[in-house]
N, C-alpha and C. Protein backbone atom coordinates (compact mmCIF):
# COMPACT_ATOMS: atom_id res chain seq x y z
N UNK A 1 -19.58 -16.42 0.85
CA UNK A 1 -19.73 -17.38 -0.24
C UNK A 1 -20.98 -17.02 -1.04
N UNK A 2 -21.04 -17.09 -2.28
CA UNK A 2 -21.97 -16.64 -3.25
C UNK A 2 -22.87 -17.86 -3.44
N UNK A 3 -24.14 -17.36 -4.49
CA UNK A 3 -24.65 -18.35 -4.49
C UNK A 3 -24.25 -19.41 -5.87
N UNK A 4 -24.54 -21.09 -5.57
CA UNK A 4 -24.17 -21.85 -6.66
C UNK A 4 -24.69 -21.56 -7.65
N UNK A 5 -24.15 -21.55 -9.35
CA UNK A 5 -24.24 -21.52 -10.25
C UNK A 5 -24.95 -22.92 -10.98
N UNK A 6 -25.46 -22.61 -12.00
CA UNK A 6 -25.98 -23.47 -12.98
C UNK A 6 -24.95 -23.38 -13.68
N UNK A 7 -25.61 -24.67 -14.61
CA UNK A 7 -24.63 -25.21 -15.97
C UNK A 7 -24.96 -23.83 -17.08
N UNK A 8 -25.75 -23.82 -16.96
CA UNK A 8 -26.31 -22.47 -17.79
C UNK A 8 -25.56 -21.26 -17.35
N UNK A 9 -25.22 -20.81 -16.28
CA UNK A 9 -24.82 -19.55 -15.75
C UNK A 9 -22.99 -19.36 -16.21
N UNK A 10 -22.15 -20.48 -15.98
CA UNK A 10 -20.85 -20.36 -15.62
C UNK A 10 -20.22 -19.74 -16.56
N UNK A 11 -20.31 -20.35 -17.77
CA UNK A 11 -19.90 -19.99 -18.89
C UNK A 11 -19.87 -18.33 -19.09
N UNK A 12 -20.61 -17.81 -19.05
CA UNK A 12 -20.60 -15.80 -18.59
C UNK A 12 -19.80 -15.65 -17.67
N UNK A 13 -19.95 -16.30 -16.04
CA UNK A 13 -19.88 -15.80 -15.07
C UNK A 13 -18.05 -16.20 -15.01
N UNK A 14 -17.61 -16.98 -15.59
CA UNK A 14 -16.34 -16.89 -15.49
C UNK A 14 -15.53 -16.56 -16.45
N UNK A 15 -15.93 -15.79 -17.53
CA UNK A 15 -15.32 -15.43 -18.40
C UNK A 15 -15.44 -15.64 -20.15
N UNK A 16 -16.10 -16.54 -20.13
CA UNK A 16 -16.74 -17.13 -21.99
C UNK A 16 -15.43 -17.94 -22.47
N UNK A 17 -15.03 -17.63 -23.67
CA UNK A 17 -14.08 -18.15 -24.24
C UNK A 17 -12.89 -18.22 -23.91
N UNK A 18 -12.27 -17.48 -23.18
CA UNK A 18 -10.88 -16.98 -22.79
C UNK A 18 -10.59 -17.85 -21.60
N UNK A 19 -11.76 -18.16 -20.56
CA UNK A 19 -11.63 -19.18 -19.39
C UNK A 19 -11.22 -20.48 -19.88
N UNK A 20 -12.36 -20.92 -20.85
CA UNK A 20 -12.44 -22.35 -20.90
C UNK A 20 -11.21 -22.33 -21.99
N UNK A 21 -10.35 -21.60 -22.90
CA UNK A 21 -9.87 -21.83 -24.07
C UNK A 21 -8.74 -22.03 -22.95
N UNK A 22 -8.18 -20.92 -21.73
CA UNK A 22 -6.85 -21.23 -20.51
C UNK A 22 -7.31 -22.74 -19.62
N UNK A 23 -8.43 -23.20 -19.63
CA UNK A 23 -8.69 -24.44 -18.84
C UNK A 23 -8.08 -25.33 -19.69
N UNK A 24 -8.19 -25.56 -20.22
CA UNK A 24 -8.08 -26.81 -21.96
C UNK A 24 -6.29 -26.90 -21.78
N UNK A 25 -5.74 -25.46 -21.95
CA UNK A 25 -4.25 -25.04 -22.38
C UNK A 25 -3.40 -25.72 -20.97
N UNK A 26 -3.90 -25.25 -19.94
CA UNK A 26 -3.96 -25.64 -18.41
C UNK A 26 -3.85 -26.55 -18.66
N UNK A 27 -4.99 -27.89 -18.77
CA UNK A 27 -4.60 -28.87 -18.09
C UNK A 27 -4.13 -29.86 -19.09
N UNK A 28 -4.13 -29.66 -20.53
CA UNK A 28 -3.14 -30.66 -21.84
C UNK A 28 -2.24 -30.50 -21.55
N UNK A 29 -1.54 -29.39 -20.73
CA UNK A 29 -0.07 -29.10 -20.29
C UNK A 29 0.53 -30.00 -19.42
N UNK A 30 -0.49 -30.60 -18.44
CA UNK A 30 -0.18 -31.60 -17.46
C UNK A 30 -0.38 -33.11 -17.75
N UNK A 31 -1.33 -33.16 -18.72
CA UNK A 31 -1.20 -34.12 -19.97
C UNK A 31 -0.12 -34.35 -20.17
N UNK A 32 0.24 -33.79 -21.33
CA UNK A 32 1.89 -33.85 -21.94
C UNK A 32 2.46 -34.36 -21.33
N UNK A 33 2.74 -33.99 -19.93
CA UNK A 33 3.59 -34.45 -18.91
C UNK A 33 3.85 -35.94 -18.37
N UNK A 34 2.60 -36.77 -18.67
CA UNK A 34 2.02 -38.08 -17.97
C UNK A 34 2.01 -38.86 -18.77
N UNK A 35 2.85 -39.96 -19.01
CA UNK A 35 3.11 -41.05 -19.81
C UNK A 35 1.85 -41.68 -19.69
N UNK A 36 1.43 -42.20 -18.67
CA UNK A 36 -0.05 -42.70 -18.29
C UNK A 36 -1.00 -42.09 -19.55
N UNK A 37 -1.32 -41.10 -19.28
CA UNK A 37 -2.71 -40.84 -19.98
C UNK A 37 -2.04 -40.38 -21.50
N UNK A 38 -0.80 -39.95 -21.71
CA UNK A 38 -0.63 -39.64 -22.86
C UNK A 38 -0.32 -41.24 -23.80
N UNK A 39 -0.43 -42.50 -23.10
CA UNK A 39 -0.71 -43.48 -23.32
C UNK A 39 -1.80 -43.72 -24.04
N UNK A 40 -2.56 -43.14 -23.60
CA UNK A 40 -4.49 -43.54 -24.08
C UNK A 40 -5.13 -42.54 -24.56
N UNK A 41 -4.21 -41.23 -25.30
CA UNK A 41 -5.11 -40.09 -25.52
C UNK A 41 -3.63 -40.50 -27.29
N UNK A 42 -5.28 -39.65 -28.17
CA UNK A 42 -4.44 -39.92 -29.29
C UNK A 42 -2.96 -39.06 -29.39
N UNK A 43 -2.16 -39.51 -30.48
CA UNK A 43 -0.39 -39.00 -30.76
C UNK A 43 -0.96 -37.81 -30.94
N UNK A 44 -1.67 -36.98 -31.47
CA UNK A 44 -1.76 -35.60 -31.71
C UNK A 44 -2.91 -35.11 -31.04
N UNK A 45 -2.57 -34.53 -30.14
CA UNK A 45 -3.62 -34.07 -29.07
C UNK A 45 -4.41 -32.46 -29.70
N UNK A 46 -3.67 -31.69 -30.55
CA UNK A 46 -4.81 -30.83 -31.12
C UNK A 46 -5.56 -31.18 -31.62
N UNK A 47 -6.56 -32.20 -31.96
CA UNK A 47 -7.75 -32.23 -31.97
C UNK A 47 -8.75 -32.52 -30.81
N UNK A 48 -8.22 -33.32 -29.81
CA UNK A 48 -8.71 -33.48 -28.65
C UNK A 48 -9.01 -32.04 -28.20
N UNK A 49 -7.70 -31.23 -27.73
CA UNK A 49 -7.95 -29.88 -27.23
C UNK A 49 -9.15 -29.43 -27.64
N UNK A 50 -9.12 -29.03 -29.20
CA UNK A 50 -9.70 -28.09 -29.95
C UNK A 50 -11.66 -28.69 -29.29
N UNK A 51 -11.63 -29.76 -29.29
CA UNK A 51 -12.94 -30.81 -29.27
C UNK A 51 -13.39 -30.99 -27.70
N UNK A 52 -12.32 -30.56 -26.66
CA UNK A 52 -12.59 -30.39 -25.35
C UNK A 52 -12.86 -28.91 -24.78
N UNK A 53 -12.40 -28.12 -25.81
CA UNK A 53 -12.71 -26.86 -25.55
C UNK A 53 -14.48 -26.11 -26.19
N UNK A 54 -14.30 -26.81 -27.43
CA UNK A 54 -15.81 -26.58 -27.65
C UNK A 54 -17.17 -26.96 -26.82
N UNK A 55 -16.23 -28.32 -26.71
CA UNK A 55 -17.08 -29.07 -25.65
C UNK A 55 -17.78 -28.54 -24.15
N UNK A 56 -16.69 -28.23 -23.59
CA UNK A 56 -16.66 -27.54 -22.02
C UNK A 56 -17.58 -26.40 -22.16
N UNK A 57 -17.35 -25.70 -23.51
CA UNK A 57 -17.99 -24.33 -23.13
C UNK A 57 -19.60 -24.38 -23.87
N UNK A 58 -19.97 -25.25 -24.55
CA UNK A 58 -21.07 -25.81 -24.72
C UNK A 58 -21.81 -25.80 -23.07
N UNK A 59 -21.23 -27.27 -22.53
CA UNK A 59 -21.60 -27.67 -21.42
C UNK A 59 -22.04 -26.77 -20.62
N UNK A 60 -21.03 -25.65 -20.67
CA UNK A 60 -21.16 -24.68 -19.49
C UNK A 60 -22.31 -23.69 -19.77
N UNK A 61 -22.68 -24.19 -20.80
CA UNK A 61 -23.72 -22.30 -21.05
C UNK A 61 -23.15 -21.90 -22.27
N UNK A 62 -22.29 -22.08 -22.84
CA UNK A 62 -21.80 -21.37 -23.73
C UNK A 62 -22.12 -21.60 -25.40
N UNK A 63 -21.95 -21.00 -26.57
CA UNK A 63 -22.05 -21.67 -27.98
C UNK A 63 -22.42 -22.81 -28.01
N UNK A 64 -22.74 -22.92 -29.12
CA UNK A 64 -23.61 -24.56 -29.02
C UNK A 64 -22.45 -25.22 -30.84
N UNK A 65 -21.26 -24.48 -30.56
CA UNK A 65 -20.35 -25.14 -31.68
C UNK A 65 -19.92 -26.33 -31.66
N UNK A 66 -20.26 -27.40 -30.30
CA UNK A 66 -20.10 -28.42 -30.46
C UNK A 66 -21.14 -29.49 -31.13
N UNK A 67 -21.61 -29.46 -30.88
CA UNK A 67 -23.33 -30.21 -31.34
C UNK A 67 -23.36 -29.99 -32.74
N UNK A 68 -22.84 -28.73 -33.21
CA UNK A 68 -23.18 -28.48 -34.85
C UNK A 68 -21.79 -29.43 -35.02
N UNK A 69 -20.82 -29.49 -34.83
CA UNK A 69 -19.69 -30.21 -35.38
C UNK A 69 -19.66 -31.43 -35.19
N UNK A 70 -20.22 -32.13 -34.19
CA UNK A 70 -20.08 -33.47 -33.78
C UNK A 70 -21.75 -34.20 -32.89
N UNK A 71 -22.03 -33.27 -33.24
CA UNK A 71 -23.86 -34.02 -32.51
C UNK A 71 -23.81 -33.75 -31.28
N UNK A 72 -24.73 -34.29 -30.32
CA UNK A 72 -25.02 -34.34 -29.23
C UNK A 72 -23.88 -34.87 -27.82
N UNK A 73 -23.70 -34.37 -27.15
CA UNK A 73 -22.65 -35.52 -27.11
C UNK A 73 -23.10 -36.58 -25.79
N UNK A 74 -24.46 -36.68 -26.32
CA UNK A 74 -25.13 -37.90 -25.24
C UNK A 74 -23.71 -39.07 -25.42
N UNK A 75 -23.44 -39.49 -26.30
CA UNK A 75 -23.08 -40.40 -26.84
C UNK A 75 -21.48 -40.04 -26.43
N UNK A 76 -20.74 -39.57 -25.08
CA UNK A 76 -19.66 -39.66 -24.77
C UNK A 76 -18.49 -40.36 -24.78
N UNK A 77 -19.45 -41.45 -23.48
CA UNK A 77 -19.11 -42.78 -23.55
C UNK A 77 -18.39 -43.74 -24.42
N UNK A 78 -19.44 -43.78 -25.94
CA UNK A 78 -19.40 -44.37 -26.69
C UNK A 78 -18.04 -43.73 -27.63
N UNK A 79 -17.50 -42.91 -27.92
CA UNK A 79 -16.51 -42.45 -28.12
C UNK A 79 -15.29 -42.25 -27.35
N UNK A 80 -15.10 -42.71 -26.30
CA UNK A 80 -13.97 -42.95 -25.30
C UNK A 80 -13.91 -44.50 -25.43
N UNK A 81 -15.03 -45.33 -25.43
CA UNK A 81 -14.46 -46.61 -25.82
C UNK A 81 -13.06 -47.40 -26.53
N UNK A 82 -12.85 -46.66 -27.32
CA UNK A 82 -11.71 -47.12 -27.92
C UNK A 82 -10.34 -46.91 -27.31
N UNK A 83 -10.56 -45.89 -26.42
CA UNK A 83 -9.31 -45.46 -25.27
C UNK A 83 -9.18 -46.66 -24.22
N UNK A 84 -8.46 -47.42 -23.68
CA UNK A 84 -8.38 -47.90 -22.59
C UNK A 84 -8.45 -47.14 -21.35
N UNK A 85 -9.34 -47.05 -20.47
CA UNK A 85 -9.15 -45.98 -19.37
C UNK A 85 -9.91 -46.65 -18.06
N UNK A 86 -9.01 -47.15 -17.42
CA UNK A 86 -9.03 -47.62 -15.91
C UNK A 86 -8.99 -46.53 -15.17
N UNK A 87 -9.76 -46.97 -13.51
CA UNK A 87 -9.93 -45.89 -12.44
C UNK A 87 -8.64 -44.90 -12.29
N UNK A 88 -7.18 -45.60 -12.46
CA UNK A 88 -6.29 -45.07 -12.40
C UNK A 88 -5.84 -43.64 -13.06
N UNK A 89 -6.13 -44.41 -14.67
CA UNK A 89 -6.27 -42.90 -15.37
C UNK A 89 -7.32 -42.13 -15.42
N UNK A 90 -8.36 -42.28 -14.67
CA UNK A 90 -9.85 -41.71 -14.22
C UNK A 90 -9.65 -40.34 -13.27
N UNK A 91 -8.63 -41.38 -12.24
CA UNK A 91 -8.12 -40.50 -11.29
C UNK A 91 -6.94 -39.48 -11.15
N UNK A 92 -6.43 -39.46 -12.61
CA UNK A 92 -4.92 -38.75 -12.50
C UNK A 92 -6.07 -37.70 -13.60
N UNK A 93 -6.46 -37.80 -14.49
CA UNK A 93 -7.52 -36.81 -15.69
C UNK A 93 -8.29 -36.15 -14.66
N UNK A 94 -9.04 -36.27 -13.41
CA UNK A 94 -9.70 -35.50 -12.68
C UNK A 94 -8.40 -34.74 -11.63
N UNK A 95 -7.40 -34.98 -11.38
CA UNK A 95 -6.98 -34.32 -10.79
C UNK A 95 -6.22 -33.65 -11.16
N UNK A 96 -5.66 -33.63 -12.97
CA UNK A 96 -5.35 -32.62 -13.34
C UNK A 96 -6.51 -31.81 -14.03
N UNK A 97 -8.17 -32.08 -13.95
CA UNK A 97 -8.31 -31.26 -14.44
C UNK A 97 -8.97 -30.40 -13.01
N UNK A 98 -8.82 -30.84 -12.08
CA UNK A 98 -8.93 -30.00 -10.85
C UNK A 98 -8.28 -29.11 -10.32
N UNK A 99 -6.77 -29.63 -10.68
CA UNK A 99 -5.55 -28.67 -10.57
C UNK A 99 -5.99 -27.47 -11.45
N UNK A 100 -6.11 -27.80 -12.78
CA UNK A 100 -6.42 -26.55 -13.98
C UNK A 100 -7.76 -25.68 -12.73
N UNK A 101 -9.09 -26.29 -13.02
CA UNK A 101 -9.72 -25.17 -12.26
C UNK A 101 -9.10 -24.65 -10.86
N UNK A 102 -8.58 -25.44 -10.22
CA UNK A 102 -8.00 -24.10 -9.27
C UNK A 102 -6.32 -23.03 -9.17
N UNK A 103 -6.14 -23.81 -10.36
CA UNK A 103 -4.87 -23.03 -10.98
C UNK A 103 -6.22 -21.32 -11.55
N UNK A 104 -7.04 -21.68 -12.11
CA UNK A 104 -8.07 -20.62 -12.81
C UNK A 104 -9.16 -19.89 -11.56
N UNK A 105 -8.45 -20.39 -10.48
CA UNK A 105 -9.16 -19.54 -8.91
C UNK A 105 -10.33 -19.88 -9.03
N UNK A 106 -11.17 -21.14 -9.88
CA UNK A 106 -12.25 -21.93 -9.69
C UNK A 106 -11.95 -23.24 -8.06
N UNK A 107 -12.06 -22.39 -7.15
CA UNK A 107 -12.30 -23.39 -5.87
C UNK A 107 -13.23 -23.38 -5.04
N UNK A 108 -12.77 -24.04 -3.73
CA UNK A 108 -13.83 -24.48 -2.94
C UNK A 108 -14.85 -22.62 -2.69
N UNK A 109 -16.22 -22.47 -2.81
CA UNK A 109 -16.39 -21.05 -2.35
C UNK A 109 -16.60 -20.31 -3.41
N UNK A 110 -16.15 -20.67 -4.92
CA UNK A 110 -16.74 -20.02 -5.87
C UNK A 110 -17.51 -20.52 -6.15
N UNK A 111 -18.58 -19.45 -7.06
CA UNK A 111 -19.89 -19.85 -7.15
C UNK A 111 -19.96 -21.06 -8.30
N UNK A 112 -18.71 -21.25 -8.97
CA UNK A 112 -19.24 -21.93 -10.27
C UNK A 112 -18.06 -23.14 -9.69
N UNK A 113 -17.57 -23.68 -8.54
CA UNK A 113 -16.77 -24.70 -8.21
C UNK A 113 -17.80 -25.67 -8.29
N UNK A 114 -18.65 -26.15 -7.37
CA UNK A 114 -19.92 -27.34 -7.17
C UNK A 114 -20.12 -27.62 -8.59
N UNK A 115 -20.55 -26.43 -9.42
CA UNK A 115 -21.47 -27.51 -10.67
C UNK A 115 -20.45 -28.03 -11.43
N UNK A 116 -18.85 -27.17 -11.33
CA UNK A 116 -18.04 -27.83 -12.40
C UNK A 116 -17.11 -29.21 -11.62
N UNK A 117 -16.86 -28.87 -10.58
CA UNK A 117 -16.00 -30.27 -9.26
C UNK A 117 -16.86 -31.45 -9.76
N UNK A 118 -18.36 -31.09 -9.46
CA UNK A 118 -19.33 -32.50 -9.68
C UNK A 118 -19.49 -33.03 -10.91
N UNK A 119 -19.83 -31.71 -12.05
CA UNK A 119 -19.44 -32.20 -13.48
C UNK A 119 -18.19 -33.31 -13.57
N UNK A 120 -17.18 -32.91 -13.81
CA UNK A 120 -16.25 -33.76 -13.89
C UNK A 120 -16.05 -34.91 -13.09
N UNK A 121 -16.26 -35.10 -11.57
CA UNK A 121 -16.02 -36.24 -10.76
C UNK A 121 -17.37 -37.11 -11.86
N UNK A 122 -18.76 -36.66 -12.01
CA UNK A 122 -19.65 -37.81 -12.43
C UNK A 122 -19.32 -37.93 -14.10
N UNK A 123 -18.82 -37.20 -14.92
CA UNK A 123 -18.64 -38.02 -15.93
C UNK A 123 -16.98 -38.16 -16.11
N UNK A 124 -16.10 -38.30 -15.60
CA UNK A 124 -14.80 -38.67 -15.12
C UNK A 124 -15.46 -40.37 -15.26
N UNK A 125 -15.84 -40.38 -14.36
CA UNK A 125 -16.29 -42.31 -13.83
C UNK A 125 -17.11 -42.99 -14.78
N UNK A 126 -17.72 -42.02 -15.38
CA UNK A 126 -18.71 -42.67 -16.68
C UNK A 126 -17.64 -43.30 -17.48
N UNK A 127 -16.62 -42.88 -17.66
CA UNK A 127 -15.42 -43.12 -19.22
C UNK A 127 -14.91 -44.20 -18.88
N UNK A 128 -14.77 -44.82 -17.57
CA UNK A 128 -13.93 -45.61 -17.11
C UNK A 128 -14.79 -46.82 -17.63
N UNK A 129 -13.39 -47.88 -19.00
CA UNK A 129 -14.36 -48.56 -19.56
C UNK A 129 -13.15 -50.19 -19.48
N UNK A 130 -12.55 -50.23 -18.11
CA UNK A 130 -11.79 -51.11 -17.84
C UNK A 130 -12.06 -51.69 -16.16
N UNK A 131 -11.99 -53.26 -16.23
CA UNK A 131 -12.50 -53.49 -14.89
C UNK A 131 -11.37 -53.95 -14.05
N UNK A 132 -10.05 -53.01 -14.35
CA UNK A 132 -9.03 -53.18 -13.79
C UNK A 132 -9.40 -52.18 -12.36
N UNK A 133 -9.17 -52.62 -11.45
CA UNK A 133 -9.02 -51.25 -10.22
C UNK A 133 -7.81 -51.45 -9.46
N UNK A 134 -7.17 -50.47 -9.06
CA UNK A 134 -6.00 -50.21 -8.55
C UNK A 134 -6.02 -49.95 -7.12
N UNK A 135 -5.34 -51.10 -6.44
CA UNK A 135 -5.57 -51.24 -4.69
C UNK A 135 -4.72 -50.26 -4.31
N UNK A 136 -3.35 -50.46 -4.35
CA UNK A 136 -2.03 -50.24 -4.02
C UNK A 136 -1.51 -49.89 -4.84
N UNK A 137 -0.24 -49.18 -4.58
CA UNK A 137 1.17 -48.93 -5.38
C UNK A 137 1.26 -50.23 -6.74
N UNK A 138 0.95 -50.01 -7.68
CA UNK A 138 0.68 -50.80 -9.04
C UNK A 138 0.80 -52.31 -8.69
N UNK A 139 -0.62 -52.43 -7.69
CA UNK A 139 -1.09 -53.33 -7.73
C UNK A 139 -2.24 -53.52 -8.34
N UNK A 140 -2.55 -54.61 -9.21
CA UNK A 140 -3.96 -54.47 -10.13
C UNK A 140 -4.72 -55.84 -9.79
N UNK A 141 -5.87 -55.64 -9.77
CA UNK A 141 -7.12 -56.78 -9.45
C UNK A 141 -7.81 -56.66 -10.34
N UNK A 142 -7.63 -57.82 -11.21
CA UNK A 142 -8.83 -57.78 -12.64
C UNK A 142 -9.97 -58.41 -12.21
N UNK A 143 -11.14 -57.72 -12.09
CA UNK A 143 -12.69 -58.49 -11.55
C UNK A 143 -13.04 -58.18 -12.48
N UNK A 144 -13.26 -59.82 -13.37
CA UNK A 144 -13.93 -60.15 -14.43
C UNK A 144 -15.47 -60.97 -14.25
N UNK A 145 -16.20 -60.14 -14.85
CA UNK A 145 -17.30 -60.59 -14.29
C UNK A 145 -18.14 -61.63 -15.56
C-alpha cells in the first residue's frame, strides 16, 4: 500500500482531466437511472455535469476553472438549498459516487482512495438540508425541531 495522497496531489496522480471528466460521465450515468435523485437534480443535467467536473478537479489539485466561473465554492451548501435532499438521497449520491471511484480502480489501498472516500462522505452530509431521516424500508420520521 502506498502512501496517502493530498487534495493537492490526486489530481496528477490519477490522471488530470480525463479521470475526473470519466468520474462525472460514470456516475450521471447512475443518476439517470434513479428516479430519487433525478427528482432533486435539475431537468437538464449538462450543466450540473459540466459544474461537477470543474469542480472535482479544482478540489483535487487541479485548474482553478471553477472559482473563475462561479467563485469560491465555500458557499456549497448554500446552493444545494433549493434541492430537497434528505439522508436518503445523501446516501444513494455517495454510493453512486463510490461505485464511479471504484468502477475508476480508485479503492480501498490506493493512494488517492482516503482523501477522496472522506471528501465525499463529509461534504455528502453537509448538503443534507431535510430533517426527514429514513429508519426502514420507506419509513420516514420527521424531527422537527
Amino acid at each position: 500500500m502506498e502512501n496517502n495522497l493530498t487534495f493537492e496531489e490526486v489530481y496528477d496522480y490519477v490522471g488530470g482531466d480525463q479521470f475526473f471528466q470519466s468520474l462525472v460521465d460514470i456516475f450521471y450515468k447512475k443518476v439517470e437511472n434513479d428516479e430519487l435523485l433525478l427528482s432533486i437534480f435539475p431537468r437538464d443535467l449538462s450543466e450540473g455535469k459540466k459544474l461537477q467536473y470543474l469542480f472535482l478537479r479544482q478540489r483535487f489539485g487541479g485548474p482553478r476553472e471553477y472559482a473563475a466561473l462561479r467563485g469560491e465554492p465555500a458557499h456549497m451548501r448554500k446552493r444545494h438549498m433549493p434541492y430537497k435532499i434528505t439522508i436518503q438521497s445523501r446516501n444513494i449520491w455517495l454510493s453512486y459516487m463510490i461505485e464511479s471511484l471504484k468502477e475508476l480502480n480508485i479503492k480501498e489501498g490506493h493512494p488517492a482512495w482516503m482523501v477522496m472516500n472522506d471528501y465525499f462522505e463529509r461534504i455528502s452530509m453537509r448538503m443534507v438540508n431535510q430533517n426527514e431521516f429514513i429508519v426502514e424500508k420507506n419509513e420516514i420520521i420527521d424531527f422537527k425541531t
